[in-house]
N, C-alpha and C. Protein backbone atom coordinates (compact mmCIF):
# COMPACT_ATOMS: atom_id res chain seq x y z
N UNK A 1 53.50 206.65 92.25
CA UNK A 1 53.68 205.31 92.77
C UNK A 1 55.12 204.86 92.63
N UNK A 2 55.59 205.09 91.09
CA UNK A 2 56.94 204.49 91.49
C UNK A 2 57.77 205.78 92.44
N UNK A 3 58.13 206.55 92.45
CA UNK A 3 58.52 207.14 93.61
C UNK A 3 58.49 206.76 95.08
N UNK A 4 57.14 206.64 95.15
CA UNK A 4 57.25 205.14 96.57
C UNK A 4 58.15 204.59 96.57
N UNK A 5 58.15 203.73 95.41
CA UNK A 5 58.86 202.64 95.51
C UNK A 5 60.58 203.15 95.55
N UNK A 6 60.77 203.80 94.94
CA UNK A 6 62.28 204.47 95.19
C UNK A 6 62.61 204.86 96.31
N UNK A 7 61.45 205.72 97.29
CA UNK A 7 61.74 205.78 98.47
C UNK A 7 62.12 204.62 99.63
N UNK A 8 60.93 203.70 99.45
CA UNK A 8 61.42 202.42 100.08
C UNK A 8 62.55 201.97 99.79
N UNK A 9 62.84 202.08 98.82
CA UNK A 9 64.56 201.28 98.18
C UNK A 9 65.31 202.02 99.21
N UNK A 10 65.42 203.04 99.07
CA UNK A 10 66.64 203.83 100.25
C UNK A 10 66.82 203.72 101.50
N UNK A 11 65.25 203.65 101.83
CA UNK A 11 64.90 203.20 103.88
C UNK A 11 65.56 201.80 103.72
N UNK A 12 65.64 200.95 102.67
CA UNK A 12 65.72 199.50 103.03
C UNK A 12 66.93 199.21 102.86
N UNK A 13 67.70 200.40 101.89
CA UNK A 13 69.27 200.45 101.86
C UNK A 13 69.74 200.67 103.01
N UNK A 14 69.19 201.79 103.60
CA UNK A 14 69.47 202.22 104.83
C UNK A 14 69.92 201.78 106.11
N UNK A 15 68.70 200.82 105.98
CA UNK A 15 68.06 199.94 107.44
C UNK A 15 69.35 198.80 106.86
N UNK A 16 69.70 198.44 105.72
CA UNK A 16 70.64 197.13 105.85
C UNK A 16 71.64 197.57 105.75
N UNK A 17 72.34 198.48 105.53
CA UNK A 17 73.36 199.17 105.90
C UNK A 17 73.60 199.31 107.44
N UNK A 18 72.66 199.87 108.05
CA UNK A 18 72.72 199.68 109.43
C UNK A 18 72.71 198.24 110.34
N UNK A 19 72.38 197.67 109.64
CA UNK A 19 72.42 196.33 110.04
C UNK A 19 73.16 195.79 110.37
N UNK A 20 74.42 196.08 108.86
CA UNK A 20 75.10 195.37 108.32
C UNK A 20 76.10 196.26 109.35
N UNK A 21 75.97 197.44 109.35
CA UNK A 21 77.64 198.18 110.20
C UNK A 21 77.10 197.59 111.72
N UNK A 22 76.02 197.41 112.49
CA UNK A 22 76.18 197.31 113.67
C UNK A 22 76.67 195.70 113.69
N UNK A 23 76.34 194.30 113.22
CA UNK A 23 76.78 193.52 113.06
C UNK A 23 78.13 193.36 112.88
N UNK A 24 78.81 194.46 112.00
CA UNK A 24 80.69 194.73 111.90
C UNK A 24 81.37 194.69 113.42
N UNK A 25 80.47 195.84 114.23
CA UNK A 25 80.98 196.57 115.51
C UNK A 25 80.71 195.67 116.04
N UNK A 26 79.59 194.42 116.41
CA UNK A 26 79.66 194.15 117.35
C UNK A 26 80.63 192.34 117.03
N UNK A 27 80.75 192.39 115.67
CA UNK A 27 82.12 191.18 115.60
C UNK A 27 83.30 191.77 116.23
N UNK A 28 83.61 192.81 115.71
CA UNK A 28 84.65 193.24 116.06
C UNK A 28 84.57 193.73 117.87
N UNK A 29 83.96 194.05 118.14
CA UNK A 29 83.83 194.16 120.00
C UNK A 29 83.99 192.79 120.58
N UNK A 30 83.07 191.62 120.14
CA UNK A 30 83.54 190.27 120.48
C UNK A 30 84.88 189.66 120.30
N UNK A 31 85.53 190.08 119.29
CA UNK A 31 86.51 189.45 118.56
C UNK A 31 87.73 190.44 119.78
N UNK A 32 87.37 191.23 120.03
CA UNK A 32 88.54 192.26 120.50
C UNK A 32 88.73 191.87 122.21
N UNK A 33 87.71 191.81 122.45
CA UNK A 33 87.21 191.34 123.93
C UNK A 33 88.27 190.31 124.54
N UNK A 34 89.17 190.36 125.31
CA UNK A 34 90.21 189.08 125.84
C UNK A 34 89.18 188.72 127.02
N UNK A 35 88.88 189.44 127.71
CA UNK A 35 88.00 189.14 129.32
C UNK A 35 87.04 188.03 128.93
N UNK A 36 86.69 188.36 128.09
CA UNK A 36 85.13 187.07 128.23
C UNK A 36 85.86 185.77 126.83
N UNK A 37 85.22 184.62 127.63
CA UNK A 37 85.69 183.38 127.30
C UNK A 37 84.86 183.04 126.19
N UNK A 38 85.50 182.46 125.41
CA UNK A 38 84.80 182.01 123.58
C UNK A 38 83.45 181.95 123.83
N UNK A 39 83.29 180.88 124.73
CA UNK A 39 82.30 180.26 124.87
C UNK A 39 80.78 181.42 124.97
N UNK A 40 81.37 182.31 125.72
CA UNK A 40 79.74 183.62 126.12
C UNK A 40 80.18 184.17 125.23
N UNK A 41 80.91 184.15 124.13
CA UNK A 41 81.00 185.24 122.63
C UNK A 41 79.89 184.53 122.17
N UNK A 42 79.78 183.11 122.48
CA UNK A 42 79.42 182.29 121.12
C UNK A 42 77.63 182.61 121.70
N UNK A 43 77.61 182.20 122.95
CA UNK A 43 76.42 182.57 123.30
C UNK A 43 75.64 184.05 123.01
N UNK A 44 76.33 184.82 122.93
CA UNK A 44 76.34 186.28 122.92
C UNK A 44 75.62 186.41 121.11
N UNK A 45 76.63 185.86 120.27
CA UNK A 45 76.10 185.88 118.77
C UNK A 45 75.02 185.14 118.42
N UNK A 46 74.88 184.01 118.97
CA UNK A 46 73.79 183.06 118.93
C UNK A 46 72.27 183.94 119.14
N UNK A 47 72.36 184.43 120.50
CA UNK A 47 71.81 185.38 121.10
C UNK A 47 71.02 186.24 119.76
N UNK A 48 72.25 187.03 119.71
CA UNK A 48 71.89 188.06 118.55
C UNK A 48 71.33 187.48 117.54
N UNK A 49 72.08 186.79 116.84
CA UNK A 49 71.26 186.15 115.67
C UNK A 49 69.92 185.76 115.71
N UNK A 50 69.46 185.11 116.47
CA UNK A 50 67.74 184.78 117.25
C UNK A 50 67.47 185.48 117.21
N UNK A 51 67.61 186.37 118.06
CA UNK A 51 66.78 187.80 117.77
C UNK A 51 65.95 188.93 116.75
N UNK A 52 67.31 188.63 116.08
CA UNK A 52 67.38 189.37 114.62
C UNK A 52 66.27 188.49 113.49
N UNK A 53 66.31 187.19 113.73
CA UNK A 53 65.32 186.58 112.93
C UNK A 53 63.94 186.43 113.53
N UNK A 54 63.65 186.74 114.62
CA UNK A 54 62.25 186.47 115.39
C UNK A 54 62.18 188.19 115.21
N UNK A 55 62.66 189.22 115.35
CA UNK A 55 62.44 190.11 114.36
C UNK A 55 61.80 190.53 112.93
N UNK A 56 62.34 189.79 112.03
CA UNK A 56 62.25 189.63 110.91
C UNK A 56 60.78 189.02 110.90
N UNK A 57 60.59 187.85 111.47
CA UNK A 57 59.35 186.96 111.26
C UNK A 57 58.51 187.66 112.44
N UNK A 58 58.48 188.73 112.96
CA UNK A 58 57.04 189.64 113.24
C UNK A 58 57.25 190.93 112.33
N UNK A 59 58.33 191.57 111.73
CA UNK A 59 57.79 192.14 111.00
C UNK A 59 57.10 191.54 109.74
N UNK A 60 57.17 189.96 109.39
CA UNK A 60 56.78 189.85 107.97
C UNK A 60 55.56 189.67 108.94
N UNK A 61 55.23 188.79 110.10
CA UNK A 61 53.96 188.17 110.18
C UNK A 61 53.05 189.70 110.03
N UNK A 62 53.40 191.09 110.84
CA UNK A 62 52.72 191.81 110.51
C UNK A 62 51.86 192.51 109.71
N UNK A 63 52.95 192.48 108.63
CA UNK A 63 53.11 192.77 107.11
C UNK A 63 51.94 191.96 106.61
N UNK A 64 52.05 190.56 107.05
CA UNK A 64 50.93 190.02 106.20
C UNK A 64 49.65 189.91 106.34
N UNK A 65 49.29 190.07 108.17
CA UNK A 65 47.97 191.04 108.24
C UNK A 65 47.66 192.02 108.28
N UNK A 66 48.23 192.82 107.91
CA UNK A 66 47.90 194.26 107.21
C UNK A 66 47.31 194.01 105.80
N UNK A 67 48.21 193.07 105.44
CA UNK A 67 47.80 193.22 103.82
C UNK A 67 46.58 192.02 103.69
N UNK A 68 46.38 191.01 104.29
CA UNK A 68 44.73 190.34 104.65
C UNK A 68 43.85 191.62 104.94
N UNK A 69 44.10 192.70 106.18
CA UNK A 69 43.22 193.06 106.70
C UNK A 69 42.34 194.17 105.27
N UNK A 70 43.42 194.47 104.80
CA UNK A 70 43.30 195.73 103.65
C UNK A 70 42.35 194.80 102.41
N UNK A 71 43.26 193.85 102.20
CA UNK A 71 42.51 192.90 101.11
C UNK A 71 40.86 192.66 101.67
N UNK A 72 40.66 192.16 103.00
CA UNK A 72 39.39 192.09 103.57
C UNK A 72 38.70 193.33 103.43
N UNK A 73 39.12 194.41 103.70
CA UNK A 73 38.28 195.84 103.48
C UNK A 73 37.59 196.36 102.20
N UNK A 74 38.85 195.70 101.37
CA UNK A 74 38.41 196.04 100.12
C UNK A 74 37.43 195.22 99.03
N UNK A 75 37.11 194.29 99.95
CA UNK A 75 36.40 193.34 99.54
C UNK A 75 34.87 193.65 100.05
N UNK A 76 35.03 194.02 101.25
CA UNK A 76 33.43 194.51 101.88
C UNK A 76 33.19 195.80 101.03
N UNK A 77 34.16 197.00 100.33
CA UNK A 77 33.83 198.26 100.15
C UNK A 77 32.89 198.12 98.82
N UNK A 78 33.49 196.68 98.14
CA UNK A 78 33.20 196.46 96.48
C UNK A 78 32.22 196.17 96.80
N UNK A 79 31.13 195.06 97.93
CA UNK A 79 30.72 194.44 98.00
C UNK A 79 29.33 195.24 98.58
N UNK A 80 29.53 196.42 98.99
CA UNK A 80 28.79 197.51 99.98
C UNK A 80 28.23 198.33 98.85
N UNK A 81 29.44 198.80 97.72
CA UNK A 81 29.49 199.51 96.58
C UNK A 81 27.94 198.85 95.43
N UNK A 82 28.39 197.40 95.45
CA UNK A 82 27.54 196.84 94.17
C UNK A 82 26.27 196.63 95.47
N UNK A 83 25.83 196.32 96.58
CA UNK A 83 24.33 196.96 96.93
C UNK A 83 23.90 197.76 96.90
N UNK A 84 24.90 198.83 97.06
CA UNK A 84 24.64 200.47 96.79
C UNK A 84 23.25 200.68 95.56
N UNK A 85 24.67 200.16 94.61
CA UNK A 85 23.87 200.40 93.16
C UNK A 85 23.15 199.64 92.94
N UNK A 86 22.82 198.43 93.41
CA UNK A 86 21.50 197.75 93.06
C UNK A 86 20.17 198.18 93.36
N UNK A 87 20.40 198.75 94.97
CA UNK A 87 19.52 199.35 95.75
C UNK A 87 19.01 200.78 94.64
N UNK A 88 19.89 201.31 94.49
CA UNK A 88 19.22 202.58 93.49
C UNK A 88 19.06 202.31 92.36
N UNK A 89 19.28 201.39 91.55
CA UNK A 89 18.65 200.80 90.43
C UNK A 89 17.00 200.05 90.33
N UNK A 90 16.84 199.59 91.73
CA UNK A 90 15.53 199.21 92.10
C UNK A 90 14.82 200.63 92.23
N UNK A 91 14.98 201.79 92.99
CA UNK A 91 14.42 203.11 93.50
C UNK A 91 13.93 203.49 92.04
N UNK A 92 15.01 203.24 91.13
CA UNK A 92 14.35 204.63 90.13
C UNK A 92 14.24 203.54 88.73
């Protein structure tokens, strides 16, 4: 289990590392840019930024029905489990 967890640490280093360098490139592509006027930079980052957080808030919303749906499963398995054994405690 903790090994998991070490693994995730690295994907998540990873993934924000990547984040973090494509966010560099694309300041610096805006910033470098003379042709296009402040104004569609600004729109352009705005842009991005939205994105990046309506991102974020479907991967958490996902995240968190997965982990309802799992919590719900495991609730019917316990619940399936203790008729189980009642049922064969009545039999014999």
């Amino acid at each position: 289990m903790t090994n998991d967890r070490n693994e995730n640490g690295l994907i998540l280093a990873l993934n924000g590392a990547g984040v973090a360098l494509a966010y560099a490139l694309l300041g610096i592509s805006l910033w470098l840019s003379t042709e296009v006027p402040l104004s569609t930079k600004g729109f352009w980052a705005m842009g991005i930024l939205l994105l990046t957080l309506s991102l974020i808030n479907v991967v958490k919303y996902r995240f968190d029905q997965r982990v309802s749906e799992d919590r719900l499963r495991r609730i019917e398995d316990a619940r399936n489990e203790k008729l189980l054994e009642e049922q064969l405690k009545e039999e014999f």
